[in-house]
Protein backbone atom coordinates (compact mmCIF):
# COMPACT_ATOMS: atom_id res chain seq x y z
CA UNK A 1 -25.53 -8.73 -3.65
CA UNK A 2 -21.93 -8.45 -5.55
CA UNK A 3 -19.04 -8.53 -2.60
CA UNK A 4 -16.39 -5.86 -3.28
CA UNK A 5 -13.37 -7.45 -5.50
CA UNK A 6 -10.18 -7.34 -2.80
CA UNK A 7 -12.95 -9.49 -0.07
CA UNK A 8 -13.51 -11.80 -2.85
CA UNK A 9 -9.99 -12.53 -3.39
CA UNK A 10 -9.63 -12.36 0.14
CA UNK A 11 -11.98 -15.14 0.86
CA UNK A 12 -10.19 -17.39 -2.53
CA UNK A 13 -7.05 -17.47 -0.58
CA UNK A 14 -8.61 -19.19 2.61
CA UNK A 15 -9.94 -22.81 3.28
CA UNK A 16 -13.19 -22.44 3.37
CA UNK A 17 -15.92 -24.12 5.08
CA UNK A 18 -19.13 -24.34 2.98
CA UNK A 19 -21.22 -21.22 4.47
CA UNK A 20 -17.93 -19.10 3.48
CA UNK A 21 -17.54 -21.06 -0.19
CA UNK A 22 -21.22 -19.57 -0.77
CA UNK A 23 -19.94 -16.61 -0.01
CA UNK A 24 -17.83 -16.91 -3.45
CA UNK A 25 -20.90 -16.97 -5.11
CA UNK A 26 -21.43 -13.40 -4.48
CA UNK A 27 -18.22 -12.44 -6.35
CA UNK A 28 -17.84 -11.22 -9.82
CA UNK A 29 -14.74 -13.05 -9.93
CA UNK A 30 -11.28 -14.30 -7.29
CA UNK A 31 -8.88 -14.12 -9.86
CA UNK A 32 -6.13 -11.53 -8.93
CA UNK A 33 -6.77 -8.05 -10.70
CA UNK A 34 -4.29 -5.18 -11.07
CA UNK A 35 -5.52 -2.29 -10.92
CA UNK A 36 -4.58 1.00 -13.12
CA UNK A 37 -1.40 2.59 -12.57
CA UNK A 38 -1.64 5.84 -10.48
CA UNK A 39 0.07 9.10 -11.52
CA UNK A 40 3.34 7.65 -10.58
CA UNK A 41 3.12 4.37 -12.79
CA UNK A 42 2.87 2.08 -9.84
CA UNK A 43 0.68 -0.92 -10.00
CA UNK A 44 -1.62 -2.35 -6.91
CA UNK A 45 -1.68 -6.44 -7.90
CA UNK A 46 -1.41 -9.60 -6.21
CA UNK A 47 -4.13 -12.44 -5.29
CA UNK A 48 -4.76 -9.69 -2.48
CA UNK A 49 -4.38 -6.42 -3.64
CA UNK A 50 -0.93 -6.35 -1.42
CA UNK A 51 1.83 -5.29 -3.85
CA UNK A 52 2.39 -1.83 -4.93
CA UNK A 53 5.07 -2.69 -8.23
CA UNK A 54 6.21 -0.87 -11.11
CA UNK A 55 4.68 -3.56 -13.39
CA UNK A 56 1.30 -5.01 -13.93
CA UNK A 57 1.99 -8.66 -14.66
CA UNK A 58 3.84 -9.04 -11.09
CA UNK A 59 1.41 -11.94 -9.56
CA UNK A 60 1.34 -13.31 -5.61
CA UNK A 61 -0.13 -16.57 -4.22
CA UNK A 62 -3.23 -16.93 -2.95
CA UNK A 63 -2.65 -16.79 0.82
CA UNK A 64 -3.93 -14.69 3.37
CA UNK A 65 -2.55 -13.09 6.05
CA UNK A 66 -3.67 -10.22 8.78
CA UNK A 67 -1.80 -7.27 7.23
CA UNK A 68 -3.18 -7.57 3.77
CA UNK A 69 -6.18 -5.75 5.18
CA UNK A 70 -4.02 -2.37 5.69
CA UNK A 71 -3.07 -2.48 2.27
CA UNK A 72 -7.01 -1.36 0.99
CA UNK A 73 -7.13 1.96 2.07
CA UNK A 74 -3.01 2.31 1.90
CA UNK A 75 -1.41 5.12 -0.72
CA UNK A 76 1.02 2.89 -3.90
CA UNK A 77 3.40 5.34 -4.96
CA UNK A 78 6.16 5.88 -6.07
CA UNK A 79 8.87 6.64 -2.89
CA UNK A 80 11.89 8.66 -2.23
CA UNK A 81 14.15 5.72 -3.44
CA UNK A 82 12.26 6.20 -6.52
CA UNK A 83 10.34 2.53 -6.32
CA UNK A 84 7.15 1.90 -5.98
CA UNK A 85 5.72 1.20 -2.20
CA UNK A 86 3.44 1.57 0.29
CA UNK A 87 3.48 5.47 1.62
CA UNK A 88 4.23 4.64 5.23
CA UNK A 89 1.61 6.94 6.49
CA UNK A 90 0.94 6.76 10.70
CA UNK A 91 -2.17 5.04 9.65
CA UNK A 92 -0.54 2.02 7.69
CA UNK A 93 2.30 1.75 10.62
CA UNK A 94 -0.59 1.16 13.14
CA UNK A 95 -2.21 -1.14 11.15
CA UNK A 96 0.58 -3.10 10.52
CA UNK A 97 1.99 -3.25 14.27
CA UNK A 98 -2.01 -4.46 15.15
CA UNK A 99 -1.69 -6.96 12.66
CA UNK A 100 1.68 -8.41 12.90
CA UNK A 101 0.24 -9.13 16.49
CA UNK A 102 -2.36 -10.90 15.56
CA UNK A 103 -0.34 -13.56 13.67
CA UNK A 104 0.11 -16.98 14.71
């Protein structure tokens, strides 16, 4: 069973013990992938699918941290200011304030 591309990158970034480097196995690949631009020309990229960019060849390191999760089902677009971001829906907010409180 293939694991969905942003876990496998997801797991790349961590140390792993063995049972969760097995897990790797499962992945296509845990190199960092950008995805197509959406409408407004903005780019999801980094090891962790957490940037939203204006250009594809922006990179991140591999590191993981809590609120790279609320990134996944988060809206890149371009913003008000006219730069691409994260649409700060309600949603996102939460997520972010729940995971900036689970950090160390």
């Amino acid at each position: 069973m293939r694991m969905p591309p942003w876990s496998c990158r997801i797991l790349a970034g961590l140390s792993l013990p063995l049972a969760s480097a097995l897990a790797l196995a499962a992945c296509d690949t845990v190199e960092s992938q950008t995805q197509s631009p959406s409408e407004s020309g903005c780019y999801v990229t980094g090891c962790s699918a957490e940037l939203c960019v204006d250009r594809p060849d922006i990179a991140s390191p591999c590191i993981y941290r809590a609120e790279f999760a609320c990134y996944h089902d988060a809206t890149c677009a371009r913003q008000s200011d006219d730069r691409c971001g994260w649409t700060p829906t309600p949603k996102l907010q939460a997520c972010l304030a729940v995971s900036a409180g689970a950090q160390p």
